[in-house]
C-alpha atoms as a PDB file:
ATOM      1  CA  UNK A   1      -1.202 -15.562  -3.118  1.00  0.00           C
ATOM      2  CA  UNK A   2      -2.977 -12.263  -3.037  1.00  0.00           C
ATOM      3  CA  UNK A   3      -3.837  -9.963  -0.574  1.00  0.00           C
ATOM      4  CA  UNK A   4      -7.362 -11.750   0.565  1.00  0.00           C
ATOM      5  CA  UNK A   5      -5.244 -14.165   1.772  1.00  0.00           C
ATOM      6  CA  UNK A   6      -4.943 -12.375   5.397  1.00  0.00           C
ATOM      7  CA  UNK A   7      -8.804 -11.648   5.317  1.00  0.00           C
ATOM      8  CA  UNK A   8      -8.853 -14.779   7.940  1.00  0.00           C
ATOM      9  CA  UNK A   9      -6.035 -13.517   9.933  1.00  0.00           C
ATOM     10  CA  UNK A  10      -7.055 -11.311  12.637  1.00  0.00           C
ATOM     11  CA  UNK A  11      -4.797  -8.994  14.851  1.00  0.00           C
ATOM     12  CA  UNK A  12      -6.031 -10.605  18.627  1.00  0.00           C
ATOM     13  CA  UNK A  13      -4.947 -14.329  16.683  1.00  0.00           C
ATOM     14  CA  UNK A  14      -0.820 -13.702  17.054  1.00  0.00           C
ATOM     15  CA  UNK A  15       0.259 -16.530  19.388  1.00  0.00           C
ATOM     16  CA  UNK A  16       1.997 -15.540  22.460  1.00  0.00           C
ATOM     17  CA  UNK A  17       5.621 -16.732  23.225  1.00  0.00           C
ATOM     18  CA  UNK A  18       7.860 -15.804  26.279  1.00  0.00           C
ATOM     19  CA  UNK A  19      10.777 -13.463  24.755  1.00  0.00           C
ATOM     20  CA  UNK A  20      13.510 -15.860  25.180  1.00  0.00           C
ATOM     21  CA  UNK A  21      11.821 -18.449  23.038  1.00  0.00           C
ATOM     22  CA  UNK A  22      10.844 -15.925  20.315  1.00  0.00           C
ATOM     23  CA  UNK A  23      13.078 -16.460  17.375  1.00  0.00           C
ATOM     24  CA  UNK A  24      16.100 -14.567  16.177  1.00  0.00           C
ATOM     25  CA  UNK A  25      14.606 -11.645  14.067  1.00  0.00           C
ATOM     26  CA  UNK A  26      16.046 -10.694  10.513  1.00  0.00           C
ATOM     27  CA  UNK A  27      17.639  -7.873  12.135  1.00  0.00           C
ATOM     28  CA  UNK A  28      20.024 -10.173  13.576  1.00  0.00           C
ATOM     29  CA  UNK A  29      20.806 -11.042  10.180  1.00  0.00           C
ATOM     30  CA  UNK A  30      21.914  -7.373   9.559  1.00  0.00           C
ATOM     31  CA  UNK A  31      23.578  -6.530  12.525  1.00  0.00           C
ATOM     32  CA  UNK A  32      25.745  -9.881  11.878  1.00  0.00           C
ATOM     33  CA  UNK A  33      26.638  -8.138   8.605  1.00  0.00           C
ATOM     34  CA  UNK A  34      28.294  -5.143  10.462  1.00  0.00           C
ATOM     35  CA  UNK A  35      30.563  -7.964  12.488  1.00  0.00           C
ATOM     36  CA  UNK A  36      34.009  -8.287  10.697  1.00  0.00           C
ATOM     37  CA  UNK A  37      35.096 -12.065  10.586  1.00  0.00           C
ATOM     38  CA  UNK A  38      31.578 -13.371  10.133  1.00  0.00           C
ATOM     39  CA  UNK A  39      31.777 -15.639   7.284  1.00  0.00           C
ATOM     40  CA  UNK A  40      27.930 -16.197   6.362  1.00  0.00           C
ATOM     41  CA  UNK A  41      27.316 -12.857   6.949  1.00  0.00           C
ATOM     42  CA  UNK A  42      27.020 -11.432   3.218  1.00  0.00           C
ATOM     43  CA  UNK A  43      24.958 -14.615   2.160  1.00  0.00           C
ATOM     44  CA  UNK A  44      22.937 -14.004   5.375  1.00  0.00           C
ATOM     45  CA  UNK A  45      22.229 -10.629   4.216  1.00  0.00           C
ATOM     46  CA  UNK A  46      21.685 -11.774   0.594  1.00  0.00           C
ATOM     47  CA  UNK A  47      19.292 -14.312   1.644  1.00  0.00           C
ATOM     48  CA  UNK A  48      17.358 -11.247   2.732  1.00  0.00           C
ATOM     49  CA  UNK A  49      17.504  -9.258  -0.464  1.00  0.00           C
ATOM     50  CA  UNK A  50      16.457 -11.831  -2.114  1.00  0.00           C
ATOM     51  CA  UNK A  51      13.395 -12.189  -0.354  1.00  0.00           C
ATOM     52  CA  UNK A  52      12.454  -8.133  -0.400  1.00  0.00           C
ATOM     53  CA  UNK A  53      13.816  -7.057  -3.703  1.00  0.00           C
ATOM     54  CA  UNK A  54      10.029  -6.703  -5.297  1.00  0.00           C
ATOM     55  CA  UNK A  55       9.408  -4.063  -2.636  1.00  0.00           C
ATOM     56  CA  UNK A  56      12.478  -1.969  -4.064  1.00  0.00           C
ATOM     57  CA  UNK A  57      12.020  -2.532  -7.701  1.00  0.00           C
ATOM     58  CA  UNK A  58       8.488  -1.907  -7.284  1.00  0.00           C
ATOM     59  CA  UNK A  59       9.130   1.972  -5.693  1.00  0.00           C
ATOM     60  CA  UNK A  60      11.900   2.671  -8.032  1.00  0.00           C
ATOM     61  CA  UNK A  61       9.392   2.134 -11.168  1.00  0.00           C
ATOM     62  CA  UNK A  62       6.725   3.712  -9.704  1.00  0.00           C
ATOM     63  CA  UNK A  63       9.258   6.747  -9.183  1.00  0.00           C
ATOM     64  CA  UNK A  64       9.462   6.912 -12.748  1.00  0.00           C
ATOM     65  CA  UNK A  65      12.524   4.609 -13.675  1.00  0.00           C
ATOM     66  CA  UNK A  66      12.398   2.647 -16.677  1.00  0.00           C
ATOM     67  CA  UNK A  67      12.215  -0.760 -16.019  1.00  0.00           C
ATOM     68  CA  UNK A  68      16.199  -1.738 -17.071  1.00  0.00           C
ATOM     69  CA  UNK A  69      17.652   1.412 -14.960  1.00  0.00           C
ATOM     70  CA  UNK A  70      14.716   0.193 -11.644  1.00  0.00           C
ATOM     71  CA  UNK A  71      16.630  -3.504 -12.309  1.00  0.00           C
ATOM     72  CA  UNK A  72      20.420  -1.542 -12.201  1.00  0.00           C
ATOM     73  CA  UNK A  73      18.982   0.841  -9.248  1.00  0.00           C
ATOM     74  CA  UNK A  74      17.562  -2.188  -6.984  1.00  0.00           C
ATOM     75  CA  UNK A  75      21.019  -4.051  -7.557  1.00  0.00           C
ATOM     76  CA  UNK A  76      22.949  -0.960  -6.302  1.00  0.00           C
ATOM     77  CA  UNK A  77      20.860  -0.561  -3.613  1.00  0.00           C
ATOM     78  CA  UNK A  78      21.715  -3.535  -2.525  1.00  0.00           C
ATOM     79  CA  UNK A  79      25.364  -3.358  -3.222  1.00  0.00           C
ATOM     80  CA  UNK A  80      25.406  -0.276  -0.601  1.00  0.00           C
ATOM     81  CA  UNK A  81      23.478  -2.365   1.702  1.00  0.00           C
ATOM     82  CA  UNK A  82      26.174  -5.107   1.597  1.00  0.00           C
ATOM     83  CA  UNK A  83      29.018  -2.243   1.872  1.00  0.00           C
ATOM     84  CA  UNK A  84      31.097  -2.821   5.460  1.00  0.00           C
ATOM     85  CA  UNK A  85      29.376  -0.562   7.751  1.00  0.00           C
ATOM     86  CA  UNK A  86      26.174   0.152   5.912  1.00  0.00           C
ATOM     87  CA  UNK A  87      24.066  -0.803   9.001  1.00  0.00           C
ATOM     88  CA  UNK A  88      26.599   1.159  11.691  1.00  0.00           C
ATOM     89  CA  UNK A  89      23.659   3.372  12.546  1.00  0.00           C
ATOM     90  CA  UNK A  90      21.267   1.255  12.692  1.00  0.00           C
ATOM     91  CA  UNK A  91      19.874  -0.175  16.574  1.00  0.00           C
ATOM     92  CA  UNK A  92      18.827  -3.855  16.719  1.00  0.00           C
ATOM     93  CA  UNK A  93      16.134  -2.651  19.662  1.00  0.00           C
ATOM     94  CA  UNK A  94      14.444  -0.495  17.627  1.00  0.00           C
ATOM     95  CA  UNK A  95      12.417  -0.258  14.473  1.00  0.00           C
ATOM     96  CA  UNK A  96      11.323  -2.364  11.934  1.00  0.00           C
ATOM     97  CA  UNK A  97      13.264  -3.774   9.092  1.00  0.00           C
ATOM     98  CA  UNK A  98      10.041  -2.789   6.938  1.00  0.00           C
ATOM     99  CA  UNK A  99      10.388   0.702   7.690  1.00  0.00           C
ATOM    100  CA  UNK A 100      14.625   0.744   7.898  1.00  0.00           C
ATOM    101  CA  UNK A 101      14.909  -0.692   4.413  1.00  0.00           C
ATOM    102  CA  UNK A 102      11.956   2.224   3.152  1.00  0.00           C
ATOM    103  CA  UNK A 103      14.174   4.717   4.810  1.00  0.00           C
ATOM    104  CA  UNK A 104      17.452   4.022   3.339  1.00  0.00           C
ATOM    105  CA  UNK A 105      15.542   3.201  -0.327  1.00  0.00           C
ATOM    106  CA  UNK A 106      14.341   6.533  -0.210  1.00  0.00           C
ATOM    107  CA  UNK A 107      17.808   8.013   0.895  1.00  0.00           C
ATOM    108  CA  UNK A 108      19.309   6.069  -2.060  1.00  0.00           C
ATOM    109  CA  UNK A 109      17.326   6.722  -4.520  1.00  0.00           C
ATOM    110  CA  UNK A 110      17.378  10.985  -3.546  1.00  0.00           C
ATOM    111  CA  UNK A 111      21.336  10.631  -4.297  1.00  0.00           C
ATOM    112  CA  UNK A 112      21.453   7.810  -7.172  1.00  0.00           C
ATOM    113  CA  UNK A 113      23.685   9.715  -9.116  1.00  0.00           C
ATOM    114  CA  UNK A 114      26.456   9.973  -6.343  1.00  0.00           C
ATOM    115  CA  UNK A 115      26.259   6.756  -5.044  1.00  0.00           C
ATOM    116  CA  UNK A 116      26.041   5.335  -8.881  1.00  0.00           C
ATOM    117  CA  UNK A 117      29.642   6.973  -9.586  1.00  0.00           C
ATOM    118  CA  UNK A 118      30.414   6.037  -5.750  1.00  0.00           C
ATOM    119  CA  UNK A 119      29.522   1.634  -5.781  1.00  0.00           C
ATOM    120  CA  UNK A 120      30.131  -0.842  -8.155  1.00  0.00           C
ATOM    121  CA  UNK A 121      27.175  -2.289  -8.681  1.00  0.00           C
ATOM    122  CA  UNK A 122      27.242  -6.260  -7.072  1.00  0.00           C
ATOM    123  CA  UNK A 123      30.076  -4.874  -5.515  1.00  0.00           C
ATOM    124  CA  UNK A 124      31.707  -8.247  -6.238  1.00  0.00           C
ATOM    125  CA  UNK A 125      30.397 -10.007  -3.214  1.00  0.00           C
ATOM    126  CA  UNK A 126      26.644 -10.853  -4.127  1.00  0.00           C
ATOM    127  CA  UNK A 127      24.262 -10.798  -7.235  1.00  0.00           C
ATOM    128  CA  UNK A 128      20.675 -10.524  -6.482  1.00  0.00           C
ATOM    129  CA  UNK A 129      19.074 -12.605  -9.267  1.00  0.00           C
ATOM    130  CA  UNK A 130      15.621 -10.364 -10.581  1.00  0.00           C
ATOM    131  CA  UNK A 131      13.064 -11.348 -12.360  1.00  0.00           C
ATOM    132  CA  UNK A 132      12.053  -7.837 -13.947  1.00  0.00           C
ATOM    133  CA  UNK A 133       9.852  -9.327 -16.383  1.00  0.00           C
ATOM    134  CA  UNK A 134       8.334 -11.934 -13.383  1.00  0.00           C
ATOM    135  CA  UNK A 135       7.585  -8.920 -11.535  1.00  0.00           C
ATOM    136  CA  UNK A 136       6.267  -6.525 -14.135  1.00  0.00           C
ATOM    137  CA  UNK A 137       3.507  -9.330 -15.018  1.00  0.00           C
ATOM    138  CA  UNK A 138       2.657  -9.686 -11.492  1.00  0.00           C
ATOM    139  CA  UNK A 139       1.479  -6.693 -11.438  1.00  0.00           C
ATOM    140  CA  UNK A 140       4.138  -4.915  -9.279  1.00  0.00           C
ATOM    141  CA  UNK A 141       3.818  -2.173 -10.987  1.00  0.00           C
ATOM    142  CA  UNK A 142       0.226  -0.921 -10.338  1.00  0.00           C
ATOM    143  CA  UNK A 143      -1.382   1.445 -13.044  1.00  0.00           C
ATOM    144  CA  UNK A 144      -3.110   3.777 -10.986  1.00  0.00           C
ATOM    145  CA  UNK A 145      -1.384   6.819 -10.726  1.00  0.00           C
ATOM    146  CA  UNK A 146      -1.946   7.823  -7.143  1.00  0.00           C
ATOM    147  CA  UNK A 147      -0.403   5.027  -5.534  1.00  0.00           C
ATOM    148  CA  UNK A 148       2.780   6.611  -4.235  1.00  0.00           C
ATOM    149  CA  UNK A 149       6.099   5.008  -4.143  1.00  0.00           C
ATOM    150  CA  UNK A 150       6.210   4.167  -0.754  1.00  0.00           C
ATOM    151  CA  UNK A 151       2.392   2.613  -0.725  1.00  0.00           C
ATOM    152  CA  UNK A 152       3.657   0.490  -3.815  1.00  0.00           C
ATOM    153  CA  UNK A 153       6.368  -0.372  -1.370  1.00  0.00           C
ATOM    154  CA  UNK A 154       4.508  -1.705   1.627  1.00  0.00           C
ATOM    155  CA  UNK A 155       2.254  -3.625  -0.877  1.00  0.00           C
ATOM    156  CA  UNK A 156       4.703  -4.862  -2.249  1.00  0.00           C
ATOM    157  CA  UNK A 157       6.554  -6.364   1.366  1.00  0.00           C
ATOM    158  CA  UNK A 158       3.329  -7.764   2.655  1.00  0.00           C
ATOM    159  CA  UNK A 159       3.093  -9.645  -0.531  1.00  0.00           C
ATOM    160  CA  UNK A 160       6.470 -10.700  -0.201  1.00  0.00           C
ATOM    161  CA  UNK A 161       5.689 -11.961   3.522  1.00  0.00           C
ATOM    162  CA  UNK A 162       2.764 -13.527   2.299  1.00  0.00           C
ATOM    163  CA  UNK A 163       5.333 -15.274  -0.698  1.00  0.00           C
ATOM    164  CA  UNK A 164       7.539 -16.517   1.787  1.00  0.00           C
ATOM    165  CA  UNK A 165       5.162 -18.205   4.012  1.00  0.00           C
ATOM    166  CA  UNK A 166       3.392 -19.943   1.346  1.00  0.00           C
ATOM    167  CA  UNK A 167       6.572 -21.377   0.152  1.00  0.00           C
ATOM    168  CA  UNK A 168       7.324 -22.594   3.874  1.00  0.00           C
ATOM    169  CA  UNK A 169       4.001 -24.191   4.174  1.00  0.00           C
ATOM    170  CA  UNK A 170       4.198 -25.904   0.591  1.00  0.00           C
ATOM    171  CA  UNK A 171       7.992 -27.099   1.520  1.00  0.00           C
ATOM    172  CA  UNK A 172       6.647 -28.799   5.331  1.00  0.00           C
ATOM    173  CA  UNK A 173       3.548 -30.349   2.996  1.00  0.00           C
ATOM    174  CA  UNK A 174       6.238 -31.649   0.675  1.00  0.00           C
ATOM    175  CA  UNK A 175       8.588 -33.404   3.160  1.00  0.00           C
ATOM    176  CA  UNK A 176       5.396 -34.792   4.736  1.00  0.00           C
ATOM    177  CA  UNK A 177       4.461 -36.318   1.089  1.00  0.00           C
ATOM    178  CA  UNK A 178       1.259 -34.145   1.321  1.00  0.00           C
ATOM    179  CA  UNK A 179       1.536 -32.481  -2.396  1.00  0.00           C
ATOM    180  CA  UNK A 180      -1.480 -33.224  -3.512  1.00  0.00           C
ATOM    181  CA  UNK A 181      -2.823 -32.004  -0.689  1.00  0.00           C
ATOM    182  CA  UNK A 182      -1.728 -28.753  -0.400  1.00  0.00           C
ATOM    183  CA  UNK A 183      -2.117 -28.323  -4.614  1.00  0.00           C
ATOM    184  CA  UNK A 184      -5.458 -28.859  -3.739  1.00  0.00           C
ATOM    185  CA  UNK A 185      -6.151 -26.618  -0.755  1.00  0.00           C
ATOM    186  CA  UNK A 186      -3.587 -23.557  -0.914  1.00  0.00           C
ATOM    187  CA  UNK A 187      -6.148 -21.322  -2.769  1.00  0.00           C
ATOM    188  CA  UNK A 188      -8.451 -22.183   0.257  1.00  0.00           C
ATOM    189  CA  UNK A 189      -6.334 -20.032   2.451  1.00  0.00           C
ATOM    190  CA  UNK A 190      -8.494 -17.079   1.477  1.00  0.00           C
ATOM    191  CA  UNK A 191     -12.326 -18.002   2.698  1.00  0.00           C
ATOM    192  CA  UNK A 192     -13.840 -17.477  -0.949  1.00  0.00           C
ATOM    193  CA  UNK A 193     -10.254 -18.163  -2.989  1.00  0.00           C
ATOM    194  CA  UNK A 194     -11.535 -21.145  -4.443  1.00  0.00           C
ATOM    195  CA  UNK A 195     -14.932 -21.971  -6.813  1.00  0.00           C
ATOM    196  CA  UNK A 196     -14.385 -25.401  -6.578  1.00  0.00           C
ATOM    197  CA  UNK A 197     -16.780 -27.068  -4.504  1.00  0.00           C
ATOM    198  CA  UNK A 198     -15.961 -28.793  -1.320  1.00  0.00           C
ATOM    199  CA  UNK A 199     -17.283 -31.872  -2.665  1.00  0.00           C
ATOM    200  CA  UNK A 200     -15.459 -31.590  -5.662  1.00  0.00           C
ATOM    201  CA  UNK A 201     -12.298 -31.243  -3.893  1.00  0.00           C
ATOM    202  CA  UNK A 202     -12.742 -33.986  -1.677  1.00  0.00           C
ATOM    203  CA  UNK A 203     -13.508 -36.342  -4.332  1.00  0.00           C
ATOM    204  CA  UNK A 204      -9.755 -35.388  -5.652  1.00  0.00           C
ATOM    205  CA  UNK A 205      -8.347 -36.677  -2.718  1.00  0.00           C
ATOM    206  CA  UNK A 206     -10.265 -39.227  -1.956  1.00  0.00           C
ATOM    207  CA  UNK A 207     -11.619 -38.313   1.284  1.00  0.00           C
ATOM    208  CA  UNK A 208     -15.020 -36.899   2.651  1.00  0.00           C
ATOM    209  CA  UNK A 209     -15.955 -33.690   3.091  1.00  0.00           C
ATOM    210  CA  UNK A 210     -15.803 -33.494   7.166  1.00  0.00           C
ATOM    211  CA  UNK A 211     -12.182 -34.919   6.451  1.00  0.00           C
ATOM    212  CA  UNK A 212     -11.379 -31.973   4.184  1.00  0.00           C
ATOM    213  CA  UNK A 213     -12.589 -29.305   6.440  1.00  0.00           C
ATOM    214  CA  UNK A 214     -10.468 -29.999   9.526  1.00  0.00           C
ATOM    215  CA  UNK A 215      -7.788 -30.562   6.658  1.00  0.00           C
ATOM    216  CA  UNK A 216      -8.563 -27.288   5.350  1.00  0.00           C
ATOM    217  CA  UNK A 217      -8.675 -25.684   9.107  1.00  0.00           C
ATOM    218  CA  UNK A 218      -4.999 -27.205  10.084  1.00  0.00           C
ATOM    219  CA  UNK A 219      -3.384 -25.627   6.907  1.00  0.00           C
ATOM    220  CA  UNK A 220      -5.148 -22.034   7.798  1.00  0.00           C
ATOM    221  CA  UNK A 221      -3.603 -22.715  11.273  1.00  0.00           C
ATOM    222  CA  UNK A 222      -0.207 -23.709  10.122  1.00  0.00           C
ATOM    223  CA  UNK A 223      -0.199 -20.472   7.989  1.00  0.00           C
ATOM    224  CA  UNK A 224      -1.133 -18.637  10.581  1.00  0.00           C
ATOM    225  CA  UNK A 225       1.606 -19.558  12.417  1.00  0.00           C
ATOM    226  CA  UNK A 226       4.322 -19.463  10.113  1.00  0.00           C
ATOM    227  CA  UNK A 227       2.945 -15.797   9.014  1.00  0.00           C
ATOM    228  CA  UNK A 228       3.280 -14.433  12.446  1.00  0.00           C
ATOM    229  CA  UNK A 229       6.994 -15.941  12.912  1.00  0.00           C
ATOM    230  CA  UNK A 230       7.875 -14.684   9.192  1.00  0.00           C
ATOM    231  CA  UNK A 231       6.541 -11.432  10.609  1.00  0.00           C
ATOM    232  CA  UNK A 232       8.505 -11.424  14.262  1.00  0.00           C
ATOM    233  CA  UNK A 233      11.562 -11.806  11.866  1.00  0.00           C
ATOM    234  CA  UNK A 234      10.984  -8.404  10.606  1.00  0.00           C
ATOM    235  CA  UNK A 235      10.092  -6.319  13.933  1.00  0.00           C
ATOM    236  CA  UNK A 236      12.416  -5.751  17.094  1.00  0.00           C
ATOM    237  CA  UNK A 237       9.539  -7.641  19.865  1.00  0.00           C
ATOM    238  CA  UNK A 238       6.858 -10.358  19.657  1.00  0.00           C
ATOM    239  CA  UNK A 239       5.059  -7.485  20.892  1.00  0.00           C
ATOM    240  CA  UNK A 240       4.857  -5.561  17.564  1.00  0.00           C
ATOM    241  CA  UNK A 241       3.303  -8.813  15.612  1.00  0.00           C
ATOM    242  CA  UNK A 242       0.208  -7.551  15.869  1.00  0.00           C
ATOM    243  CA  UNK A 243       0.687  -4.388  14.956  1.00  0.00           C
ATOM    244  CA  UNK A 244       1.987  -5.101  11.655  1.00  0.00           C
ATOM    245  CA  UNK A 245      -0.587  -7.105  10.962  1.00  0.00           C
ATOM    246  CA  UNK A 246      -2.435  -4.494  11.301  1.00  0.00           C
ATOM    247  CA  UNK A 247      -0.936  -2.650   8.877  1.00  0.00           C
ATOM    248  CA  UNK A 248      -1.300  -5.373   6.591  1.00  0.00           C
ATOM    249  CA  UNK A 249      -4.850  -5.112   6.610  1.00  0.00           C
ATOM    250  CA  UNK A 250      -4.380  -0.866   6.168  1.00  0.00           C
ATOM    251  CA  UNK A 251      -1.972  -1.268   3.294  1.00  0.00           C
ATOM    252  CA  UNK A 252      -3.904  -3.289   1.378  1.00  0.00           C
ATOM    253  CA  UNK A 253      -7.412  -1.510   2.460  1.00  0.00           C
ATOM    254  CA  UNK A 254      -5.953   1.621   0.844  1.00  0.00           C
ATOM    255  CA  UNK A 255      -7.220   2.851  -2.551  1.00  0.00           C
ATOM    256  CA  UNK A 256      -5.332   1.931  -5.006  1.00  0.00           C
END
């Protein structure tokens, strides 16, 4: 998925919930690692990681780290993340996890050297598995020299938002024995992301074209959907969704 993918998404489209019915927001997921006695909390927190380690790796390299010490860097960054207390000034009301995690990157990577003789790395609790070599042909690493660190960063989470979501939508189009279907349609999330021709398309699945563009509609809407929860996961109100859309659309209209 790349970044025309939210060309069809615009800010005044986030759905509006009541409060109480908005979902529990990632930063429930860190707070819950600050509890003591809270089993799942470390794979709760690892889940997350997992999901946003592209983001880190991505600013380390583009700081200048070879691509083994980024890999060794991202790990102990998250090895001080999963430290007891790491998140004991941090404020479930406020912020975003976006900008939180950018924060504390930065702070980490200004004192590697103490922390490095400080952690042991994994820490013995939780291995993030990288893909280095995944990421560095993904173009994570962007050639152009101006792109700073932190741009490379935010980039780098909205494509990881983006990489979640998809995965959601392809797992509900699995369960529903829809496959084919969304094989055949995913790269028509963006408005020009696929040559093919409708026609062409809707000869694959055996239906007619009408058919395939109310298909094609209801998987736009579903992603819609799923991008604004994935996003509400991130910040502290279902007010700030559509603000950080709209810095999706500024991140990714920057020069690169």
């Amino acid at each position: 998925m790349n970044e025309e993918t939210i060309a069809f998404i615009k800010p005044g489209q986030a759905a509006t919930q009541h409060a109480g019915a908005f979902p529990a927001t990632r930063w429930s997921v860190v707070m819950r690692a600050r509890q003591h006695g809270e089993p799942r909390a470390a794979e709760a927190l690892a889940e997350l990681c997992q999901t946003y380690w592209k983001p880190v790796y991505a600013f380390l390299r583009r700081q200048g780290n070879a691509q083994h010490d980024a890999e060794d860097l991202t790990q102990g960054f998250f090895a001080m993340l999963l430290e007891r207390d790491s998140f004991a000034d941090v404020e479930e009301s406020k912020g975003r996890l976006r900008s939180f995690l950018l924060v504390a990157l930065k702070r980490f990577a200004a004192n590697e050297h103490e922390r490095a003789s400080a952690l042991k790395r994994g820490g013995g609790k939780v291995h993030i598995a990288l893909d280095a070599d995944e990421a560095e042909q993904a173009c994570v690493i962007e050639p152009a020299t101006e792109v700073t660190p932190e741009l490379l960063f935010e980039r780098q989470w909205a494509l990881a938002l983006l990489d979640t979501v998809l995965k959601k939508l392809r797992v509900e189009y699995a369960k529903d024995g829809r496959d084919r279907v969304f094989d055949a349609l995913k790269d028509r999330l963006s408005a020009d992301g696929d040559a093919t021709t409708l026609s062409q398309t809707a000869a694959l699945l055996g239906m007619n074209e009408g058919a395939l563009k109310v298909a094609v509609f209801r998987m736009r809407q579903r992603y819609r959907r799923l991008l604004h929860e994935e996003i509400a996961l991130t910040v502290d109100s279902p007010s700030e969704v559509n603000a950080e859309i709209v810095h999706l659309f500024k991140v990714f209209g920057s020069a690169c």
